[in-house]
N, C-alpha and C. Protein backbone atom coordinates (compact mmCIF):
# COMPACT_ATOMS: atom_id res chain seq x y z
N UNK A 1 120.14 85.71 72.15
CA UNK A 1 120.55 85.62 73.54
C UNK A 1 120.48 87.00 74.16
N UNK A 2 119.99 86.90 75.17
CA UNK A 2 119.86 88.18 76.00
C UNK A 2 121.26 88.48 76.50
N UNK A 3 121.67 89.95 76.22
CA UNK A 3 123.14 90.76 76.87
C UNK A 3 123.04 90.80 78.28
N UNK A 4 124.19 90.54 78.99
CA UNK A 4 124.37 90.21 80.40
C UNK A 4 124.17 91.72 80.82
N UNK A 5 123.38 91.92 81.24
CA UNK A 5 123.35 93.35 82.33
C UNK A 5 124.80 93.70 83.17
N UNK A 6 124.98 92.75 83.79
CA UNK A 6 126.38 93.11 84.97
C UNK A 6 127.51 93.05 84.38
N UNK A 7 128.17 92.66 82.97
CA UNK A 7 128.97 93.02 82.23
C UNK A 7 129.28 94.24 81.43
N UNK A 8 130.52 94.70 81.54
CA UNK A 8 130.93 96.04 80.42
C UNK A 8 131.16 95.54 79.35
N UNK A 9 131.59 96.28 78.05
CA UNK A 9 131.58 95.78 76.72
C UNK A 9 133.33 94.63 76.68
N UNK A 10 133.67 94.55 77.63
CA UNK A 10 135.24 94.08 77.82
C UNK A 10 135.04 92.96 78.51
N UNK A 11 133.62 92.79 79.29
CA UNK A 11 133.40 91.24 79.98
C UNK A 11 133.05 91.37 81.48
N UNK A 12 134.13 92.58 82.25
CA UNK A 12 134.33 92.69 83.54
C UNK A 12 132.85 93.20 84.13
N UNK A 13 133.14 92.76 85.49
CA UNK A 13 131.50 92.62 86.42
C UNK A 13 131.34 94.38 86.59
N UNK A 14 129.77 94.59 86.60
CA UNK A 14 130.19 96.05 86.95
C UNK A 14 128.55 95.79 87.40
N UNK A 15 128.56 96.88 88.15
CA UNK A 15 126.61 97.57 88.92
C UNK A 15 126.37 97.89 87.73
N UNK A 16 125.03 97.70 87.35
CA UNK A 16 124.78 98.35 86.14
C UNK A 16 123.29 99.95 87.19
N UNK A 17 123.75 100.66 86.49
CA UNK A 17 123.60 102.01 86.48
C UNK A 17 121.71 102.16 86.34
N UNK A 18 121.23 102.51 87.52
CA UNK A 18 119.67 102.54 87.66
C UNK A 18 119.10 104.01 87.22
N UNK A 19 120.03 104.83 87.40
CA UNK A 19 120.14 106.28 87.39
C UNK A 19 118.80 107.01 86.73
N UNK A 20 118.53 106.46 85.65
CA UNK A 20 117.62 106.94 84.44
C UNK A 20 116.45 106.12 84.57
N UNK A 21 116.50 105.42 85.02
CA UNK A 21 115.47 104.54 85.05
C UNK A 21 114.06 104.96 86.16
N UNK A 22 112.55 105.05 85.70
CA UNK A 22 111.45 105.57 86.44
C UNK A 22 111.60 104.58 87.16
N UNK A 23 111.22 104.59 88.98
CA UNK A 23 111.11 104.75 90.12
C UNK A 23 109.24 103.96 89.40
N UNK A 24 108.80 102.75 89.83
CA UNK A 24 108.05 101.74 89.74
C UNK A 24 107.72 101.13 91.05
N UNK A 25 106.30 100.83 90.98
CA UNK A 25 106.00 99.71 91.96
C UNK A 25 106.48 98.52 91.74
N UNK A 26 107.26 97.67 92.87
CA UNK A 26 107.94 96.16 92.29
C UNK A 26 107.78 95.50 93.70
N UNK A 27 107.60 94.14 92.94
CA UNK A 27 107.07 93.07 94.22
C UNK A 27 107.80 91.88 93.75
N UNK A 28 108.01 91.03 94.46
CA UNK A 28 108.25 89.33 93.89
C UNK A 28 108.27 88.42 95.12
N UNK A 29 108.15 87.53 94.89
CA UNK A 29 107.43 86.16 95.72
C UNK A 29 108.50 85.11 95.55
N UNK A 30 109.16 84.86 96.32
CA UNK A 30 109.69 83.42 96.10
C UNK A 30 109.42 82.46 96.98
N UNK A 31 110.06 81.34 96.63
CA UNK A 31 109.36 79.97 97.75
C UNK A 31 110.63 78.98 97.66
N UNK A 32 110.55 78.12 98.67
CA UNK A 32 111.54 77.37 99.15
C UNK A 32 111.27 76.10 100.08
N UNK A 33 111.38 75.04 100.18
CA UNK A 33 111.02 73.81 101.15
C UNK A 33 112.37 73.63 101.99
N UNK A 34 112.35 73.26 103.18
CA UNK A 34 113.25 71.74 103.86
C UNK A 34 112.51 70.80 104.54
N UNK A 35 113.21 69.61 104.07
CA UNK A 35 112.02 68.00 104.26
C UNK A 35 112.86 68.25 105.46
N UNK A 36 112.07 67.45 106.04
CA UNK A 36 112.71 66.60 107.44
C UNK A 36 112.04 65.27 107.92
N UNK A 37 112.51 64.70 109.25
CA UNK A 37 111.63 63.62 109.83
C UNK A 37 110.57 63.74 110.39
N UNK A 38 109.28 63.38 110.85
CA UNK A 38 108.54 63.09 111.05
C UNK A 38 108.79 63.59 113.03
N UNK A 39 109.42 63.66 113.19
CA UNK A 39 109.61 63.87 114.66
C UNK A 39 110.36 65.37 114.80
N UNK A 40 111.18 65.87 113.89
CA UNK A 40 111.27 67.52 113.86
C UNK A 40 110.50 68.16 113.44
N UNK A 41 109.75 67.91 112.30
CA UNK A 41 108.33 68.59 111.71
C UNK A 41 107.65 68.64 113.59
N UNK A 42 107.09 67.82 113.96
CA UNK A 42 106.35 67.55 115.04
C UNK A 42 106.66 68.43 115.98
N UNK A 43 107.85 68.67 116.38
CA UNK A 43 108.74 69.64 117.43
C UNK A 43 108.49 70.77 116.99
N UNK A 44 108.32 71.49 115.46
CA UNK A 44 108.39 72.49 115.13
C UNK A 44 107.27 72.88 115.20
N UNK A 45 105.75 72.13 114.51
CA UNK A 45 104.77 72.34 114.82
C UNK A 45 104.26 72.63 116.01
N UNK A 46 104.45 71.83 117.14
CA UNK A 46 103.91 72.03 118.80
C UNK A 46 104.99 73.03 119.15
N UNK A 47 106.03 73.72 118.81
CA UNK A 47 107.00 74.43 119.63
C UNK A 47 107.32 73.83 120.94
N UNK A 48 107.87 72.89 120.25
CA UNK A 48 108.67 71.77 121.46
C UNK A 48 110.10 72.29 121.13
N UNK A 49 110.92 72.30 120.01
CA UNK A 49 112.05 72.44 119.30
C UNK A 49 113.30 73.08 120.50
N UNK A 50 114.37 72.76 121.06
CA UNK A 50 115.27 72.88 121.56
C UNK A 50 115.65 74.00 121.75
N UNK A 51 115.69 74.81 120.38
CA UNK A 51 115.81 76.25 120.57
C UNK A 51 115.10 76.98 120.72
N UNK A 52 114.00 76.68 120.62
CA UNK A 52 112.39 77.83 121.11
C UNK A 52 111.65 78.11 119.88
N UNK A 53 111.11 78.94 119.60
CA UNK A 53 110.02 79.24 118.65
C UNK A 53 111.06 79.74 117.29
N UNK A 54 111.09 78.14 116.12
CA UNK A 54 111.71 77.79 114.93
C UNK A 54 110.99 78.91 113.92
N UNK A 55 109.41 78.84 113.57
CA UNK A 55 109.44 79.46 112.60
C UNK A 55 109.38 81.00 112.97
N UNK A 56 109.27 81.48 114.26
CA UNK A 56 109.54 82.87 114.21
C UNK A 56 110.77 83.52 114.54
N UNK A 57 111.84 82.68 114.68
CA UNK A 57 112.86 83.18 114.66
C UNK A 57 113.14 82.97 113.06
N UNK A 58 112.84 81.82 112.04
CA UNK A 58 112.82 82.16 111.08
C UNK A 58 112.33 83.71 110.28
N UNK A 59 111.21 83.75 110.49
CA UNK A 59 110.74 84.55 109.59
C UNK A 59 111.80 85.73 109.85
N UNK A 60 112.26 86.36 111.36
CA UNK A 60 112.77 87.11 111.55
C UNK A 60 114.05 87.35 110.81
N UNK A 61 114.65 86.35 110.48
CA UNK A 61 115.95 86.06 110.18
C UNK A 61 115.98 86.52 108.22
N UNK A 62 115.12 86.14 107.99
CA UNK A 62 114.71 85.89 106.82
C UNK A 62 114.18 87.47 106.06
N UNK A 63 113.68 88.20 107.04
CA UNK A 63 113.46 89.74 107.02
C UNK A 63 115.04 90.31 107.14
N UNK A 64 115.46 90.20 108.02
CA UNK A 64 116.82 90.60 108.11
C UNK A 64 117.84 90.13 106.64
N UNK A 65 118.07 89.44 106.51
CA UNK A 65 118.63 88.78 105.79
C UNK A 65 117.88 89.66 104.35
N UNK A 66 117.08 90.00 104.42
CA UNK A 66 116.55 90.49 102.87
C UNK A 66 116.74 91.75 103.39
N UNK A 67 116.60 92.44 104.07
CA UNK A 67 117.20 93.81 104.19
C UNK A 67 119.13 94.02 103.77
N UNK A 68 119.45 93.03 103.95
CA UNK A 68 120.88 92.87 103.61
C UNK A 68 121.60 92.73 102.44
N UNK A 69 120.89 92.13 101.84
CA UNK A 69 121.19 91.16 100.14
C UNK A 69 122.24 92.33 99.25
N UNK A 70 122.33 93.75 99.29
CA UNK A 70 123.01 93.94 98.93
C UNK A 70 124.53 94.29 99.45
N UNK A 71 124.51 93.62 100.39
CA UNK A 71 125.69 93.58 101.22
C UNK A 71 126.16 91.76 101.15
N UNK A 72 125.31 91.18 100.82
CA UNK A 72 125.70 89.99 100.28
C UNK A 72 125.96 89.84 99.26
N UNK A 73 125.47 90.00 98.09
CA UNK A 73 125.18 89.60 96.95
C UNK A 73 126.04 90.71 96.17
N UNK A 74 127.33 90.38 95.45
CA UNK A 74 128.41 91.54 95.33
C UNK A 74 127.62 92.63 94.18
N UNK A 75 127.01 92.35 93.18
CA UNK A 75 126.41 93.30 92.21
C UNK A 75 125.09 93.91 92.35
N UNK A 76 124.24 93.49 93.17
CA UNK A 76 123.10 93.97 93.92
C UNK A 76 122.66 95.52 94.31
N UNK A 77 122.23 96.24 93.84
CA UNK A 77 121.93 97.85 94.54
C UNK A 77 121.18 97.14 95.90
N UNK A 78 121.69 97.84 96.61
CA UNK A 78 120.82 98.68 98.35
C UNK A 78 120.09 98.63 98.25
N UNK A 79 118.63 98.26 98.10
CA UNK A 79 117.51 98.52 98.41
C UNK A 79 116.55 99.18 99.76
N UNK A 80 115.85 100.40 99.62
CA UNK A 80 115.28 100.72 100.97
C UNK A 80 113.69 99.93 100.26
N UNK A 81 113.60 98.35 101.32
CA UNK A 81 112.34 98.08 101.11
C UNK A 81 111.20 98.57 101.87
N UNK A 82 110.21 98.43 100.99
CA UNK A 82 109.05 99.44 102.09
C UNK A 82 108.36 97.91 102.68
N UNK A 83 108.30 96.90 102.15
CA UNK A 83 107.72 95.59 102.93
C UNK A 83 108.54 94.13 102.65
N UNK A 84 108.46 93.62 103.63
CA UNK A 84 109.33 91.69 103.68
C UNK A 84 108.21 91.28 104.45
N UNK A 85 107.40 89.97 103.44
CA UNK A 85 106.47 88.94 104.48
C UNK A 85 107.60 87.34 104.34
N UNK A 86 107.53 87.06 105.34
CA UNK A 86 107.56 85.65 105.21
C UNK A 86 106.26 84.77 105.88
N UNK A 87 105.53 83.89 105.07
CA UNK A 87 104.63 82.87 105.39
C UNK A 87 105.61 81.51 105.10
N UNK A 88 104.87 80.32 106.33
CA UNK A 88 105.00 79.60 106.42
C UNK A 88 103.69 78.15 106.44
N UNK A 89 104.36 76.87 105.44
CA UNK A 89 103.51 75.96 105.09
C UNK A 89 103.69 74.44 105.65
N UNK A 90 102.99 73.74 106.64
CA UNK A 90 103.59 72.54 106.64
C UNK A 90 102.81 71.65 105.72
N UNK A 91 103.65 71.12 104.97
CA UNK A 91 103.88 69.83 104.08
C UNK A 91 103.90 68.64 104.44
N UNK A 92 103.58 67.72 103.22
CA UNK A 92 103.90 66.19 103.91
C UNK A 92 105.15 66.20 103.93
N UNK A 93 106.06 65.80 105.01
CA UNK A 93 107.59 65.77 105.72
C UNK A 93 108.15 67.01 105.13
N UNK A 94 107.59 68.11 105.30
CA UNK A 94 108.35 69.17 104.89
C UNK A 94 107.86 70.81 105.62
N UNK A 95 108.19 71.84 105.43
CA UNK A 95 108.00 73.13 105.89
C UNK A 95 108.13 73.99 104.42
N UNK A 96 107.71 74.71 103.77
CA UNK A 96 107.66 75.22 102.69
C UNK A 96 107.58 77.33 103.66
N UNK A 97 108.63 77.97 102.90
CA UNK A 97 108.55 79.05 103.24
C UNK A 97 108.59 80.22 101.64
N UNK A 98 107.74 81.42 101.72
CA UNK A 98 107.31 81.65 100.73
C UNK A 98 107.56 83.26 100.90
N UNK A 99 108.32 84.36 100.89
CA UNK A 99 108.93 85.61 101.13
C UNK A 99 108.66 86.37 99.32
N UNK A 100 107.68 87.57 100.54
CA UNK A 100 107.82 88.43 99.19
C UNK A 100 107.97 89.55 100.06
N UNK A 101 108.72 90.36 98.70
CA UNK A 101 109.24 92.08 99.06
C UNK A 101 108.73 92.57 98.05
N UNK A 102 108.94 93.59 98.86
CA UNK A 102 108.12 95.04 98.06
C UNK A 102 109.01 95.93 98.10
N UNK A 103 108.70 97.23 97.03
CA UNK A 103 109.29 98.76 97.19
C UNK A 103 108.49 99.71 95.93
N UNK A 104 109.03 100.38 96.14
CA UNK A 104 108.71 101.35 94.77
C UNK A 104 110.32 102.17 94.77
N UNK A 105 110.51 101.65 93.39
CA UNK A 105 112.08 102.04 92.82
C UNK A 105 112.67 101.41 91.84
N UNK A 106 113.97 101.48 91.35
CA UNK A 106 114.40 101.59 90.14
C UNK A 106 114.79 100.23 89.53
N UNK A 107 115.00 99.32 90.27
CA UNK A 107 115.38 98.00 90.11
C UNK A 107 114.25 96.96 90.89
N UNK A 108 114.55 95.41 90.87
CA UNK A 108 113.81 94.73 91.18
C UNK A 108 113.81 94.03 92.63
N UNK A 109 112.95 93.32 92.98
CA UNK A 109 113.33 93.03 94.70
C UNK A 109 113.40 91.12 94.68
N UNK A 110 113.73 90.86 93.39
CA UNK A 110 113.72 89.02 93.28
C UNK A 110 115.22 88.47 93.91
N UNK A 111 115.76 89.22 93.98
CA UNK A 111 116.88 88.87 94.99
C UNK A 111 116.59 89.20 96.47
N UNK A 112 116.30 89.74 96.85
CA UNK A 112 115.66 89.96 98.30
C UNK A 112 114.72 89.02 98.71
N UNK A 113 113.74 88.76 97.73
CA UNK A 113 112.86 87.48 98.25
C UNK A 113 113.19 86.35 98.35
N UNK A 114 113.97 85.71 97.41
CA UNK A 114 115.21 84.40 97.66
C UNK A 114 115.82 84.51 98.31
N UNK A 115 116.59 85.80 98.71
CA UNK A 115 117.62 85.70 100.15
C UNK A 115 116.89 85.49 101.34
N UNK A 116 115.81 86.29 101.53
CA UNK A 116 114.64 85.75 102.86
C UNK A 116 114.41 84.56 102.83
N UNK A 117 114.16 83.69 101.67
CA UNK A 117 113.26 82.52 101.72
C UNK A 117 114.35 81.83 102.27
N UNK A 118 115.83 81.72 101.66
CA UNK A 118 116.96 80.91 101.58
C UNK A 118 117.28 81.38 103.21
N UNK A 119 117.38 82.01 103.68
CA UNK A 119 118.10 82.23 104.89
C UNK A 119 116.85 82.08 105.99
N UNK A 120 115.36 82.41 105.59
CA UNK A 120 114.74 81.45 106.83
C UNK A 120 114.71 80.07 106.41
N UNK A 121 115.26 79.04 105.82
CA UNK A 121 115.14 77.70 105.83
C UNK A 121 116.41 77.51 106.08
N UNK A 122 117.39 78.45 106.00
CA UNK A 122 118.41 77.59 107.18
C UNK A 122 118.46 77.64 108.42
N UNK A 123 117.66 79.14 108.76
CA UNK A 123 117.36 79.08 110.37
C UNK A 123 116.59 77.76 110.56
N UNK A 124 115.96 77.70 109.99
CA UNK A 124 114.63 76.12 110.08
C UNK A 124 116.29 75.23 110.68
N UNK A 125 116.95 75.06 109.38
CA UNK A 125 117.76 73.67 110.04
C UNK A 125 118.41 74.46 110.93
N UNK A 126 118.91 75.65 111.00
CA UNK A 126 119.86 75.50 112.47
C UNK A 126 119.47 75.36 113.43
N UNK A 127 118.08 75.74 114.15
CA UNK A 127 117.23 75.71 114.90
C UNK A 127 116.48 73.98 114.90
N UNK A 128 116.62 73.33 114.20
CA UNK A 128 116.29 71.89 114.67
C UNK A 128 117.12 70.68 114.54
N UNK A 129 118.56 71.29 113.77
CA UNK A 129 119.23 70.27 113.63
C UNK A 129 119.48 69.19 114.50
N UNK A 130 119.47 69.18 115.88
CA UNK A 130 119.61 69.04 116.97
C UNK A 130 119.02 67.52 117.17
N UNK A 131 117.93 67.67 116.35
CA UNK A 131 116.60 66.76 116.36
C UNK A 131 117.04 65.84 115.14
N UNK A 132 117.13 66.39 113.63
CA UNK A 132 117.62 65.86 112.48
C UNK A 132 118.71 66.55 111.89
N UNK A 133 119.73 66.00 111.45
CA UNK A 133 120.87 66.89 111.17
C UNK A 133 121.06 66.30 109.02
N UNK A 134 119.66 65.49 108.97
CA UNK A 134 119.39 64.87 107.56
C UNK A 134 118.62 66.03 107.16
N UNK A 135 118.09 67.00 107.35
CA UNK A 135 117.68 68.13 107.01
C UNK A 135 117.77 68.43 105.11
N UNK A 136 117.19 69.01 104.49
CA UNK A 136 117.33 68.70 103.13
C UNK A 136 117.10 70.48 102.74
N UNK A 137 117.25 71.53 102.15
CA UNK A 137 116.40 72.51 102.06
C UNK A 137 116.45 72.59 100.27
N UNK A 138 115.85 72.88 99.74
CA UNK A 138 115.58 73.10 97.70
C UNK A 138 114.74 73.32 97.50
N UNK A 139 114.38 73.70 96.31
CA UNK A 139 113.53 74.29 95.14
C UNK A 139 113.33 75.35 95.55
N UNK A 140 114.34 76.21 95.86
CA UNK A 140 114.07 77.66 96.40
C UNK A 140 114.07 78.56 94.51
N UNK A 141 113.18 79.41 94.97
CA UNK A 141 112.78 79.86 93.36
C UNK A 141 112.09 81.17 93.19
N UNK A 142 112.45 81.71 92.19
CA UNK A 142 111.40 82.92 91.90
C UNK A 142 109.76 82.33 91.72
N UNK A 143 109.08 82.95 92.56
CA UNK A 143 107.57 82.93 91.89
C UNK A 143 106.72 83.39 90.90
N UNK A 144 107.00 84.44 90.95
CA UNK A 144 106.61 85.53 90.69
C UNK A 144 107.18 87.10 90.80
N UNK A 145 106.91 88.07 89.93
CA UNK A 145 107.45 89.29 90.14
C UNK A 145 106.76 90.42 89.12
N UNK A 146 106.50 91.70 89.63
CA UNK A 146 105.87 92.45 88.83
C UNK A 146 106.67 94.00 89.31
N UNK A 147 106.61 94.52 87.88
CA UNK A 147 106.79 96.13 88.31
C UNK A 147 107.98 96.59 86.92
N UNK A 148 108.79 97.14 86.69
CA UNK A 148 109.84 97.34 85.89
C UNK A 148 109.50 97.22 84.49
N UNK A 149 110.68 97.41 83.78
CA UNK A 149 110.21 97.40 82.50
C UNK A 149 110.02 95.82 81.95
N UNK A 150 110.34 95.20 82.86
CA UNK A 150 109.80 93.53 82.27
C UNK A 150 108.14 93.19 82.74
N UNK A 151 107.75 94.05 83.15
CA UNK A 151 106.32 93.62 83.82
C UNK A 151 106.69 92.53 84.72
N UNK A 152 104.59 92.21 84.44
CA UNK A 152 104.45 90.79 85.07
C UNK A 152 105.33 89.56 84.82
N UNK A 153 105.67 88.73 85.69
CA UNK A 153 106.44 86.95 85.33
C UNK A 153 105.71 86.25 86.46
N UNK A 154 105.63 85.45 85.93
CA UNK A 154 105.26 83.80 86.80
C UNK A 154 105.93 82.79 86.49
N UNK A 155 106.04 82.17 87.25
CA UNK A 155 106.82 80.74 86.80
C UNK A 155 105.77 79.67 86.59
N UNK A 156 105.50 78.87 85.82
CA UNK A 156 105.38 77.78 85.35
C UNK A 156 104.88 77.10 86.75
N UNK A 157 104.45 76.13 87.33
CA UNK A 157 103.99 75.43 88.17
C UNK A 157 103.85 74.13 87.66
């Protein structure tokens, strides 16, 4: 079994210490869906949607929101990222959003890309609930990630 990083030898949560660690190129990709009806997909696509333009206030939100993560996420280092993309996919009854970050530094950026992905698919529903309030959002996930002393990962597909 792999030793918990964010634990001391006593159990309690702690930052674990980047200090020593070489300064690396690191990237990671995550992805995320919310289904909807057939008539909010539609709104979102034509930018009909109630609140105005859904997926770019997403993406925006979703950049923000990953600039933040360590102000969310209680054990998390700060990250100064040097890049946040969010792309967007329409699906059959669905919107699929797919956020990768970048940096060069001591730790990894797979929490930053799930917090983007996760927080532009709730802008998605807050921004159309209006329309469907059955809104669904999951399979939000690591994709991918490279850089650190774990290298390359992919997930399985």
């Amino acid at each position: 079994m792999t030793k918990l990083t964010h634990l001391d030898e006593s159990g309690a949560a702690r930052m674990v210490d980047v200090g020593a660690k070489p300064a690396t190129a690191r990237r990671a990709v995550a992805s995320g869906r919310i289904t909807m009806t057939a008539e909010a997909l539609a709104a979102i696509r034509e930018g009909n949607a109630p609140k105005g333009d859904v997926l770019g206030t997403a993406r925006i939100a979703g950049i923000m929101a990953a600039k933040r993560t360590g102000e969310l996420i209680p054990l998390c280092h700060p990250l100064g990222l040097e890049a946040v993309t969010i792309d967007f996919a329409f699906e059959e009854g669905a919107i699929r959003a797919t956020a990768t970050a970048a940096l060069t530094g001591k730790t990894g950026v797979e929490m930053e890309a799930m917090t983007a992905t996760s927080i532009a698919l709730l802008t998605i529903y807050d921004m159309a609930k209006a329309i469907d309030k059955g809104m669904v959002i999951g399979e939000v996930r690591l994709i991918a990630k490279s850089g650190g002393k774990s290298g390359e990962w992919k997930a399985d597909t």
